[in-house]
Protein backbone atom coordinates (compact mmCIF):
# COMPACT_ATOMS: atom_id res chain seq x y z
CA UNK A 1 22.80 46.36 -46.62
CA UNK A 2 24.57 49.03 -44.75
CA UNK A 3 26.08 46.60 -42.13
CA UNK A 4 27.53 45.15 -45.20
CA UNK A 5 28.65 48.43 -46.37
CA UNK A 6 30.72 48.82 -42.72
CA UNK A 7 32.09 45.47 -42.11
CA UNK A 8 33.32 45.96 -45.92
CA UNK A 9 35.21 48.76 -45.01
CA UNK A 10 36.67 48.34 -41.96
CA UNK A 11 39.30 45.50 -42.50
CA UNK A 12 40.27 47.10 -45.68
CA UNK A 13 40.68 50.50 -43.79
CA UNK A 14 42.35 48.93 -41.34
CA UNK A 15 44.53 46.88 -43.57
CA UNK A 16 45.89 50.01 -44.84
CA UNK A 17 46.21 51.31 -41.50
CA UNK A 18 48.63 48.30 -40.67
CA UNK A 19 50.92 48.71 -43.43
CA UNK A 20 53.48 51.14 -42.47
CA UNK A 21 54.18 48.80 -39.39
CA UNK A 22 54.16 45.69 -41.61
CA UNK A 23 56.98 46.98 -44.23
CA UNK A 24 58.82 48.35 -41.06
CA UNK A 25 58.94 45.21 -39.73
CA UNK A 26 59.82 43.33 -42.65
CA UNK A 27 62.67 46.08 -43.68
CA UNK A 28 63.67 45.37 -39.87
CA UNK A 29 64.03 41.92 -40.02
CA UNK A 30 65.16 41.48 -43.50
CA UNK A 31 61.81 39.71 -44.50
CA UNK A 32 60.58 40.16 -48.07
CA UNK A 33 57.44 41.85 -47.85
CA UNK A 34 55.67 40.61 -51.28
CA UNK A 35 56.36 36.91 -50.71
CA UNK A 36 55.53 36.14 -47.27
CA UNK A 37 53.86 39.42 -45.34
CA UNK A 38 51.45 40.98 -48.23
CA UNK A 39 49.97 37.74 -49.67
CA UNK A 40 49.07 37.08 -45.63
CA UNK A 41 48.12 40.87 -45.21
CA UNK A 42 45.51 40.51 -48.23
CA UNK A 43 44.38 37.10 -46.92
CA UNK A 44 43.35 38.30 -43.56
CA UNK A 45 41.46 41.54 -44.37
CA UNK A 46 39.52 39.02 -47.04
CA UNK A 47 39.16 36.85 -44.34
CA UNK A 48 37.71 39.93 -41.50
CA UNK A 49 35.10 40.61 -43.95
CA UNK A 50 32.44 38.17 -42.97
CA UNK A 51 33.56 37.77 -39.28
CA UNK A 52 32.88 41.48 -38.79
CA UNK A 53 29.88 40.99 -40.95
CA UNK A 54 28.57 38.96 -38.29
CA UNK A 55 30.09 40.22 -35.28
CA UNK A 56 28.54 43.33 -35.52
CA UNK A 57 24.76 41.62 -36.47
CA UNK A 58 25.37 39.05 -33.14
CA UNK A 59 26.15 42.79 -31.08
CA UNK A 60 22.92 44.22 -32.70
CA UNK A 61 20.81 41.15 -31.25
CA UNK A 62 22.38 41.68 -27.66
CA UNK A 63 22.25 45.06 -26.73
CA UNK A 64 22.31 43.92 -23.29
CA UNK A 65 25.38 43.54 -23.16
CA UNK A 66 26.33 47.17 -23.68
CA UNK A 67 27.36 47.94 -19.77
CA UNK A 68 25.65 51.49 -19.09
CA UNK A 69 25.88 53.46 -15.52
């Protein structure tokens, strides 16, 4: 449950990490932020939620992989 917990988290932290270089780009190009870039912003960090989910379970099974001198 607490893998859950993280890969819950994280997109939505970094989601709200993103923002203030989202509505500086759309007040830079003139794009209007609720209409094209927030609807995809929200879709995305729903979206991140089960592929960190499993990301991080897939790195838990390999630890291998972890390169240590």
């Amino acid at each position: 449950m607490k893998i859950w917990v993280k890969s819950f988290i994280r997109p939505i932290y970094g989601t709200l990490a993103f923002q203030p270089f989202a509505l500086l780009w759309c007040w830079l190009t003139g794009m209007d932020y609720l209409t094209s870039m927030g609807p995809l912003t929200i879709y995305s960090m729903l979206c991140f939620i089960p592929i960190y989910h499993y990301y991080d379970h897939w790195w838990d099974l390999h630890p291998n992989l972890i390169d240590e001198d």
